[in-house]
Protein backbone atom coordinates (compact mmCIF):
# COMPACT_ATOMS: atom_id res chain seq x y z
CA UNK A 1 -17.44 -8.00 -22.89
CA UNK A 2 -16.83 -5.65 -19.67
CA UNK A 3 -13.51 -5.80 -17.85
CA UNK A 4 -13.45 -4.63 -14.69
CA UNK A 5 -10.72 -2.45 -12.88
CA UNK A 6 -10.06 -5.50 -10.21
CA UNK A 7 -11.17 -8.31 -9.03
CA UNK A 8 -10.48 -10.72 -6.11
CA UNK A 9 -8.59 -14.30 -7.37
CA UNK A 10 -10.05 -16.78 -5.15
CA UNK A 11 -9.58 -20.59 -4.90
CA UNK A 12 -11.47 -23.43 -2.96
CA UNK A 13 -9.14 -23.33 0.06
CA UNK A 14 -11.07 -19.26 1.15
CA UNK A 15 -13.75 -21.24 2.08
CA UNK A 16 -12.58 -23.93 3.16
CA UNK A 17 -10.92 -22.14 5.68
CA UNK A 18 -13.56 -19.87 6.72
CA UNK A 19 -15.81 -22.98 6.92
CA UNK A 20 -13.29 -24.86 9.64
CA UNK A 21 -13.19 -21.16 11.23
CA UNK A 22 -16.39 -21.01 12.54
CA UNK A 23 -16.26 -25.20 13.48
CA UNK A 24 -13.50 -23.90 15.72
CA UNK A 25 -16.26 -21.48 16.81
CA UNK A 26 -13.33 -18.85 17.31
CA UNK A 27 -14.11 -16.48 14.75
CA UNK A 28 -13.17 -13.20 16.93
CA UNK A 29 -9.38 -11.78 16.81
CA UNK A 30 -6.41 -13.32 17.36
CA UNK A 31 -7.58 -17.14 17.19
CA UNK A 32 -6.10 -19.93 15.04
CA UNK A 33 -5.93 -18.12 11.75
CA UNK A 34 -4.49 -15.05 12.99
CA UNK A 35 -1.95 -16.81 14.39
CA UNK A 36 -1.11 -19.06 10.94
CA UNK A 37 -1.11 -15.37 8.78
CA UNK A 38 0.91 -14.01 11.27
CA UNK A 39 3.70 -16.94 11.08
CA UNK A 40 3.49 -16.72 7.37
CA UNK A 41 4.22 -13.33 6.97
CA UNK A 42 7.09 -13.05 10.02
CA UNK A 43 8.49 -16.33 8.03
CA UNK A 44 8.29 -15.48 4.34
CA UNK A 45 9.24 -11.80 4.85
CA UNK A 46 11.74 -12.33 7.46
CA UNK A 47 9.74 -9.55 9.37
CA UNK A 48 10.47 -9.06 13.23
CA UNK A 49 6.89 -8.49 14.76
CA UNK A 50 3.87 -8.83 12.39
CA UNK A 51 0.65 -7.57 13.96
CA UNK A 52 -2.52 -7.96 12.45
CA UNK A 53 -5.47 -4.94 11.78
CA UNK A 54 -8.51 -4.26 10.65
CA UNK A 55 -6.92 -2.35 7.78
CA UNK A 56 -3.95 -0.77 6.84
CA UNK A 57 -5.43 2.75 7.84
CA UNK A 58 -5.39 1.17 11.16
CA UNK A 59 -1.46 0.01 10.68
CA UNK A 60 -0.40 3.47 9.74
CA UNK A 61 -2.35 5.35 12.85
CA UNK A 62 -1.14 2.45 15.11
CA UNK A 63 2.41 3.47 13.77
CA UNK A 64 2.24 6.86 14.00
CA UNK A 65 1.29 6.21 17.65
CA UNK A 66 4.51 3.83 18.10
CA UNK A 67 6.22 6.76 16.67
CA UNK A 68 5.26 9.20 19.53
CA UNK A 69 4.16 11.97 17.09
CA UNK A 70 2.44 14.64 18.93
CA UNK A 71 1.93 18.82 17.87
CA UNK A 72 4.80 20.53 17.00
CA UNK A 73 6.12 17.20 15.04
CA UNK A 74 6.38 17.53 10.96
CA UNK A 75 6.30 13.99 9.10
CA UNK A 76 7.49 14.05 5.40
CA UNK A 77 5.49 12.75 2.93
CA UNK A 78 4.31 12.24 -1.05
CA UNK A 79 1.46 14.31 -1.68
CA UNK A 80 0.21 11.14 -4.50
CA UNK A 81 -1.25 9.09 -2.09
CA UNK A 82 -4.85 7.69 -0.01
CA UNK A 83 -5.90 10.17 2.65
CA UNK A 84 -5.27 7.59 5.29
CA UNK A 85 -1.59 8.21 5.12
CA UNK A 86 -2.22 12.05 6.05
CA UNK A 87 -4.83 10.86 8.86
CA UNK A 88 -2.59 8.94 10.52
CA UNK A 89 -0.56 11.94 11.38
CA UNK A 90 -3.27 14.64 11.54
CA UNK A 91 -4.72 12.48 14.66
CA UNK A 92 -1.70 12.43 16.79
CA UNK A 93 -1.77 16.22 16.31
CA UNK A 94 1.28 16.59 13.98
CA UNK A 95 1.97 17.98 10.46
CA UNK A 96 1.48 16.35 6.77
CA UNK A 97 4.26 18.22 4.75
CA UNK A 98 3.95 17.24 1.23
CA UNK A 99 6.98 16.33 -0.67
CA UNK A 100 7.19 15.83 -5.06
CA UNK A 101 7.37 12.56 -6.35
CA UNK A 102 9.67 11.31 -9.42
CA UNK A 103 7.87 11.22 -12.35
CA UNK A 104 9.25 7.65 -13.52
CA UNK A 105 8.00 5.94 -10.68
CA UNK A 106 5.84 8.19 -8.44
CA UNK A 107 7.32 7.44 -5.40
CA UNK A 108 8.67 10.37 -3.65
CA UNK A 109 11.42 12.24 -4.67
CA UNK A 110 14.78 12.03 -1.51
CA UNK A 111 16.13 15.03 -3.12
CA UNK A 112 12.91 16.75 -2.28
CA UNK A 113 12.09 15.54 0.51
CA UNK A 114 15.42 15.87 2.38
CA UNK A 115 15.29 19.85 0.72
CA UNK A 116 11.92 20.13 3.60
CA UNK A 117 13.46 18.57 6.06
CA UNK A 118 13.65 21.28 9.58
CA UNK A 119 14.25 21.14 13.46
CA UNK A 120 10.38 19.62 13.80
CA UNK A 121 10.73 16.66 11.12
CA UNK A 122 10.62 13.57 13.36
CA UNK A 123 9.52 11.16 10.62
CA UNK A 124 9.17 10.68 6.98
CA UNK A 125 6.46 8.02 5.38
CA UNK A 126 7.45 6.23 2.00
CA UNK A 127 4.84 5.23 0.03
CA UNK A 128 5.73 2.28 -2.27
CA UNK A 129 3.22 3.08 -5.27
CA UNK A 130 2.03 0.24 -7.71
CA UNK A 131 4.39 -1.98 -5.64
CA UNK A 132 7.22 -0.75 -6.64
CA UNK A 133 9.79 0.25 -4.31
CA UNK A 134 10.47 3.74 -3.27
CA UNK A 135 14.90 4.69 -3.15
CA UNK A 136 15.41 2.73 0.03
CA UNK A 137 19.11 3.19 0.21
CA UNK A 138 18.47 7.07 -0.04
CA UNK A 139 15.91 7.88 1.87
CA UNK A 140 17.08 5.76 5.19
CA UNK A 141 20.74 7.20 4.88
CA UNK A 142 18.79 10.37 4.89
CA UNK A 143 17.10 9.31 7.89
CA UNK A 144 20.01 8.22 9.73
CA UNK A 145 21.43 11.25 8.80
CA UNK A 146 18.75 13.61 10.45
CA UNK A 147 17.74 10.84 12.91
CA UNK A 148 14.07 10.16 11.32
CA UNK A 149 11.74 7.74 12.06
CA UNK A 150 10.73 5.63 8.94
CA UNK A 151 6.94 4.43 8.45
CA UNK A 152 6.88 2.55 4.87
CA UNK A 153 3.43 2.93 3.59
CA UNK A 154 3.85 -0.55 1.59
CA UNK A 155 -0.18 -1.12 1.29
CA UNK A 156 0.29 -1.58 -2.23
CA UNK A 157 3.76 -3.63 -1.28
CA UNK A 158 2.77 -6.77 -0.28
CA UNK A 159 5.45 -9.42 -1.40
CA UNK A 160 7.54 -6.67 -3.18
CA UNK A 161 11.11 -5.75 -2.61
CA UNK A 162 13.63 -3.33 -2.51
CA UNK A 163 17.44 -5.11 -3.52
CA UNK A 164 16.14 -8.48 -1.97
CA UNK A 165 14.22 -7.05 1.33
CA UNK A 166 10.36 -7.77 1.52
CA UNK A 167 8.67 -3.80 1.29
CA UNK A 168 8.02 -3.07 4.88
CA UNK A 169 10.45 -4.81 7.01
CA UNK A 170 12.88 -1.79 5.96
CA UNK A 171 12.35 1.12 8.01
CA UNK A 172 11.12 1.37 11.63
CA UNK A 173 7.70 0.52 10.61
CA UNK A 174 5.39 -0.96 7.49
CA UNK A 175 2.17 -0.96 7.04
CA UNK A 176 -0.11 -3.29 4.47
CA UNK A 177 -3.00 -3.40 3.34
CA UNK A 178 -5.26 -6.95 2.25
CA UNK A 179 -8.22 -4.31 1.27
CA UNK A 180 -10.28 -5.43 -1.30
CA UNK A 181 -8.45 -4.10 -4.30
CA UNK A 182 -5.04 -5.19 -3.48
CA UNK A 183 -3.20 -8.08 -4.61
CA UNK A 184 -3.92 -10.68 -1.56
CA UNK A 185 -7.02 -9.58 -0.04
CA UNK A 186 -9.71 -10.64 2.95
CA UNK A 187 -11.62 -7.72 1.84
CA UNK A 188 -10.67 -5.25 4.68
CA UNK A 189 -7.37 -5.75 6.59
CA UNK A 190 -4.15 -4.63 7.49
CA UNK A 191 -0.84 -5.80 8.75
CA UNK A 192 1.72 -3.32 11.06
CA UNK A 193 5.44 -4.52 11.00
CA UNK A 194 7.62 -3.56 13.98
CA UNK A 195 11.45 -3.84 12.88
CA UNK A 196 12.94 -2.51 16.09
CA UNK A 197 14.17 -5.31 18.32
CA UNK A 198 12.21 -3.71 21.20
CA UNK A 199 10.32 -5.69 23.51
CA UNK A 200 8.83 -2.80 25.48
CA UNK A 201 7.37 -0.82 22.56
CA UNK A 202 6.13 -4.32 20.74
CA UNK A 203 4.21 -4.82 24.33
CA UNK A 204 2.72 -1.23 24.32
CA UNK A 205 1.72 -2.42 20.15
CA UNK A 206 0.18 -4.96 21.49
CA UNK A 207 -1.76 -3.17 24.20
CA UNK A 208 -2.67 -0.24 22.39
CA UNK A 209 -4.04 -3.00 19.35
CA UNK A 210 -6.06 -4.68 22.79
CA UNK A 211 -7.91 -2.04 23.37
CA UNK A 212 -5.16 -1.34 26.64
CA UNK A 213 -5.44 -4.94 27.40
CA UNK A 214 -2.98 -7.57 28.60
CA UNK A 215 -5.12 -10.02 26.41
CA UNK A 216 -2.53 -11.17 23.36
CA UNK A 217 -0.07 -12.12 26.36
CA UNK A 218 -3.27 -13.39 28.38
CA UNK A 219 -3.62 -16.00 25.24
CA UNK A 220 0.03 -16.38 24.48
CA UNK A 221 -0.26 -17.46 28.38
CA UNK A 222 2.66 -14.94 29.71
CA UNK A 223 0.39 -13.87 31.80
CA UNK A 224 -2.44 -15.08 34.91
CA UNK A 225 -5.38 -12.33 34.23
CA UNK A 226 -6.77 -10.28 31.60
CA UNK A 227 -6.45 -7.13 32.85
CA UNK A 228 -7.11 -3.26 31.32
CA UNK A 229 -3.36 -1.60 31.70
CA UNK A 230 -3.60 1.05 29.28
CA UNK A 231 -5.58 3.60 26.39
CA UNK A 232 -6.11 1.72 23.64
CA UNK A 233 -8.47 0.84 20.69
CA UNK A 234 -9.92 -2.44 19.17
CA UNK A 235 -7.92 -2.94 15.79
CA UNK A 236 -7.49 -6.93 15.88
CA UNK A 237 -9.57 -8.43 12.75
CA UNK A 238 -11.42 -10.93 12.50
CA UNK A 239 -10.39 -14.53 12.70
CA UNK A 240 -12.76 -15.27 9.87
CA UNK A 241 -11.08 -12.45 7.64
CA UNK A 242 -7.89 -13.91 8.47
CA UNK A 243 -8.91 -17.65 7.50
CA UNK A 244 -9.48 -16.01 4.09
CA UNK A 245 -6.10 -14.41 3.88
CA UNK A 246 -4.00 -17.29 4.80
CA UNK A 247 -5.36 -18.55 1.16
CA UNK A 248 -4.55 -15.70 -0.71
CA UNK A 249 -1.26 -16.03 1.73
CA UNK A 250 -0.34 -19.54 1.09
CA UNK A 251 -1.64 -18.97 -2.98
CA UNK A 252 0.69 -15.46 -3.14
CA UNK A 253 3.42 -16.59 -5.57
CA UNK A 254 0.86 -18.28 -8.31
CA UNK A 255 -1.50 -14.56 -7.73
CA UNK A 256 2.04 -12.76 -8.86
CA UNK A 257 3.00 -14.80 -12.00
CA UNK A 258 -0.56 -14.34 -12.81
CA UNK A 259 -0.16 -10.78 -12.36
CA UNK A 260 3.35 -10.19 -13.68
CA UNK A 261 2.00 -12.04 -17.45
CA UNK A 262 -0.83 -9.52 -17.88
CA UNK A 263 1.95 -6.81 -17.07
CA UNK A 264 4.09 -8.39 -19.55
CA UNK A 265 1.50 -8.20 -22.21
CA UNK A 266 0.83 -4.65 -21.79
CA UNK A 267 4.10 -3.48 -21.48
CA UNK A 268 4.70 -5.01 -24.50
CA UNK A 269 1.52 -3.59 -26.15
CA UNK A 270 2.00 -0.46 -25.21
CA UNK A 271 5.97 0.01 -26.32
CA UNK A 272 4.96 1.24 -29.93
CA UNK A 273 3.11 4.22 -28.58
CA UNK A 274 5.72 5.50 -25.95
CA UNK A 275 8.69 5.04 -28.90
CA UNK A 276 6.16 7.96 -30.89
CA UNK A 277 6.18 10.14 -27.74
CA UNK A 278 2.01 9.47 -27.41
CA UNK A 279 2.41 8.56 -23.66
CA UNK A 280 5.12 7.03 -21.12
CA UNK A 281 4.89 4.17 -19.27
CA UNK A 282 5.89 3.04 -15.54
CA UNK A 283 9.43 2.19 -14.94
CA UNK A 284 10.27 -0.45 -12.33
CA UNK A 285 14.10 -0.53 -11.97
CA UNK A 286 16.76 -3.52 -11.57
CA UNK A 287 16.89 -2.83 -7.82
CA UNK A 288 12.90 -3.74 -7.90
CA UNK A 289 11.15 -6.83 -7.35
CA UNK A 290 7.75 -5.85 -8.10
CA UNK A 291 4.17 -7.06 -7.21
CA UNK A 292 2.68 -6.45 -10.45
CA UNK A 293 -0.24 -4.10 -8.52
CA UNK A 294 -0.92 -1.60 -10.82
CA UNK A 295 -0.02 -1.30 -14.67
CA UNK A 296 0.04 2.80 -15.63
CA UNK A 297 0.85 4.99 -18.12
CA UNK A 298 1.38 8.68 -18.60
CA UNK A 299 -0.11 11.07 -21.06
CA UNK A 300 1.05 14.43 -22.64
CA UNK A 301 -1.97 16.84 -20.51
CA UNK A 302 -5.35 15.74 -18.91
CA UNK A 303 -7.62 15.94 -21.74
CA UNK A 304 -5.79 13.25 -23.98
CA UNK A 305 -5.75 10.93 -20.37
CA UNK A 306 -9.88 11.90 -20.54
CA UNK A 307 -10.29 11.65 -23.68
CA UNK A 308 -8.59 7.85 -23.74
CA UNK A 309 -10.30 6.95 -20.12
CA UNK A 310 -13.64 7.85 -21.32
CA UNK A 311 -13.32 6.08 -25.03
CA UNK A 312 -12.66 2.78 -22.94
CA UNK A 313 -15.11 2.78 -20.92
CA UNK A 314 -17.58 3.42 -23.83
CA UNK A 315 -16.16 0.11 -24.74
CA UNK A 316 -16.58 -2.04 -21.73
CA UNK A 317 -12.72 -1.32 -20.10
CA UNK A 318 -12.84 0.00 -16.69
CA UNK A 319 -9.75 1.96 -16.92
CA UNK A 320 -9.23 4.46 -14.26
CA UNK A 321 -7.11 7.60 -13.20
CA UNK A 322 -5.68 7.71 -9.34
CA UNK A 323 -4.93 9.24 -6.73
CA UNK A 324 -5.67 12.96 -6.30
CA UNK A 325 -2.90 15.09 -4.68
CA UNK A 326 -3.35 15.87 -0.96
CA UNK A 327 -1.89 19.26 -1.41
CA UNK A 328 -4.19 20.44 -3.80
CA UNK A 329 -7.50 18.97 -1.86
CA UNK A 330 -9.71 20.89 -0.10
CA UNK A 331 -8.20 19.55 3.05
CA UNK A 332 -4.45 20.05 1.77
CA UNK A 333 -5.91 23.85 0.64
CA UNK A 334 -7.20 24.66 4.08
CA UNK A 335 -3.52 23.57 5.39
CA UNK A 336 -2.08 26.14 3.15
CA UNK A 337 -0.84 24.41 0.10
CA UNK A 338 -1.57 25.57 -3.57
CA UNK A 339 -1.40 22.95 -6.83
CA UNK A 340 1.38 25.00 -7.87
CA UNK A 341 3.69 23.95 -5.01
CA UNK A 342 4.45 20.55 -6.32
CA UNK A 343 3.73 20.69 -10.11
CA UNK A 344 5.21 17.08 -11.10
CA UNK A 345 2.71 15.61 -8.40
CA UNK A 346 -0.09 17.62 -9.93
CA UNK A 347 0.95 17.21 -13.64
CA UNK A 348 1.46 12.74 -13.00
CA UNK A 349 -2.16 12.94 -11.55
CA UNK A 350 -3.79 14.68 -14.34
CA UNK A 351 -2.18 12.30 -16.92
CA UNK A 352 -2.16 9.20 -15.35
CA UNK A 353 -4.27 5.91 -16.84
CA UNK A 354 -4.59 2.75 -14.79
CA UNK A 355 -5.50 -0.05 -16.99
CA UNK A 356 -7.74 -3.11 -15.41
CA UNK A 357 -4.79 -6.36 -13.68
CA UNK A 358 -5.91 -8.77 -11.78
CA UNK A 359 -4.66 -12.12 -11.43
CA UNK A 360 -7.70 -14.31 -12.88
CA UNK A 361 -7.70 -11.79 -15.90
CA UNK A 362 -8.02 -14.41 -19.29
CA UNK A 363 -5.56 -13.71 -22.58
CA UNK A 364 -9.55 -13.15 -24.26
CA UNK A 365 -9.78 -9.96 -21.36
CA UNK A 366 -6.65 -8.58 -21.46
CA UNK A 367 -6.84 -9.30 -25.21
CA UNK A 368 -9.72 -7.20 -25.23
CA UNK A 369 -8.44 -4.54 -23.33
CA UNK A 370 -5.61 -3.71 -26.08
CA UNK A 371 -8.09 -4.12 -28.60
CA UNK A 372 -9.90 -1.31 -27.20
CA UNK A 373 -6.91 0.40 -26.42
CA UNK A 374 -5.42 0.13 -29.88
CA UNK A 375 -8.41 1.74 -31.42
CA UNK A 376 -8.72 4.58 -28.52
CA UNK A 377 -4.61 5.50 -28.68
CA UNK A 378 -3.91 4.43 -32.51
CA UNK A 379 -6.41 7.23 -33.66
CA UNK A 380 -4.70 10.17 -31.61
């Protein structure tokens, strides 16, 4: 048997949907199923303004925009995250500075962050990793308190919360992801929520998305012409990709439970070997409700996390390591940064072990998996 790291749970109504897409014959952005995922993610996560992308890459450097970053601007951040989260601020000309993360959830740390916060910190980016959510409470009273901009980075967040708020619809701005590899996917797409009640900065959103067109009021019929009013760029998916997603949508609570059983089963598994001090596993605390995205644990150094990684995939488990620090990349090198400036991030991501969770994952595969695991952990 060979488990794989992920993989997509998909039921009849995917095609279905995509099928009555193209009978529609409106399979370009913004048509009938953009509209329906839309409503059912305003609706189910109370969000103000949803706006659809191509990808949550796009959501963040459509936020950043909405933000009005610009040079001379510093935006706080975890260093344990995807590039895309840095790129989103490196093109509007501003600054990545890399905060630590806590090393019980690996979200980022409000003590350090608020210790980097000067005069040119206009913004600070949560990222909610392994859908669990960052210190909400914290880090926006330490916003208010320096008058910061919030972008939650919730691509790994979808249908999580933080004391019984959806991930996202928190701070000023959150941005998903529906890539491939996340929980509810269309294969590559994103969602950007606006929670300011602000008409004229949803409008310019919606421009900007247009590629600096009037077209999304042109089709809501607010307006007589399509007309070019602005810059702008073409980040509306897909109505196709969107037919898909309103199944995984309209199938999210079942893809959870799914999801939150194989997390039960390892966390159980796994109990006997953090009591003997072998490794430590993920916390996700009472203020959490989680998504069930990831299932990690955390060894002693980086050769033991090798050592295990490569033993199970000798035996058919696709078990993975993460992330690589942005400060200690070439890119975050050239910017100045050294792996020694945030040594928790560094030591997480050298111990860290993903195990394979997805939703259709069989009791024979995850079975399997602590099997191998057992045999790989038990002998060290």
């Amino acid at each position: 048997m060979n488990i794989p790291s992920f993989k997509p749970y998909l039921s009849e109504k995917e095609k279905k949907y995509v099928i009555d897409a193209m009978e529609r014959s409106q399979i370009s952005g913004d048509g009938y199923y953009t509209e329906r995922v839309t409503a059912f993610i305003e609706n189910s996560f109370k969000a103000h303004k949803a706006l659809m992308m191509t990808s949550g890459t796009h959501a963040l450097e459509l936020a950043a925009i909405l933000a009005n970053l610009g040079p001379d601007d510093e935006v706080i951040m975890p260093s344990f995250t995807f590039s895309s989260t840095a790129n989103a601020v490196l093109l509007r000309g501003a600054k990545p500075v890399f905060a630590e993360v806590e090393a019980n959830t690996l979200n980022i740390d409000p003590a350090d962050l608020e210790r980097k916060i000067t005069t040119k910190t206009k913004a600070m980016i949560p990222v909610h990793y392994a859908g669990v959510a960052c210190d909400m409470d914290r880090l926006m009273a330490i916003a208010s308190n320096h008058h910061l901009q919030v972008i939650e980075d919730a691509a790994q967040g979808v249908n999580a919360k933080y004391r019984g708020r959806n991930l996202g619809t928190i701070g000023d701005f959150g941005c998903y992801s529906f890539h491939g590899t996340k929980n509810y996917t269309c294969g590559e797409g994103g969602a950007l929520l606006i929670n300011q009640k602000n008409t004229q900065l949803i409008e310019k959103a919606e421009i900007i998305r247009q590629k600096g067109t009037n077209r999304c009021q042109f089709l809501r019929g607010d307006v007589h012409n399509y007309n070019w009013l602005d810059w702008g760029s073409s980040y509306s998916p897909s109505d196709m990709l969107m037919a898909v997603l309103l199944a995984q949508l309209e199938a999210m609570q079942e893809i959870t439970e799914k999801r939150k059983a194989v997390y039960a089963a390892y966390r159980h598994a796994f109990e006997p070997y953090e009591k003997q001090g072998i490794l430590r596993m993920m916390e996700i605390s009472s203020e959490c409700d989680a998504n069930y995205h990831i299932f990690w644990v955390m060894f002693n150094s980086q050769a033991i996390r090798d050592f295990v990684l490569a033993e199970l995939k000798s035996r058919g488990v696709a078990a993975s390591f993460h992330f690589l620090p942005l400060h200690s990349s070439p890119m975050g090198r050239k910017m100045g940064y050294k792996p020694s400036d945030l040594p928790i991030t560094e030591k997480s991501a050298q111990g860290l072990l993903r195990l394979p969770l997805y939703a259709g994952m069989t009791e024979d595969e995850y079975h399997f998996v602590l099997k191998a695991a057992e045999a790989v952990i038990g002998g060290l």
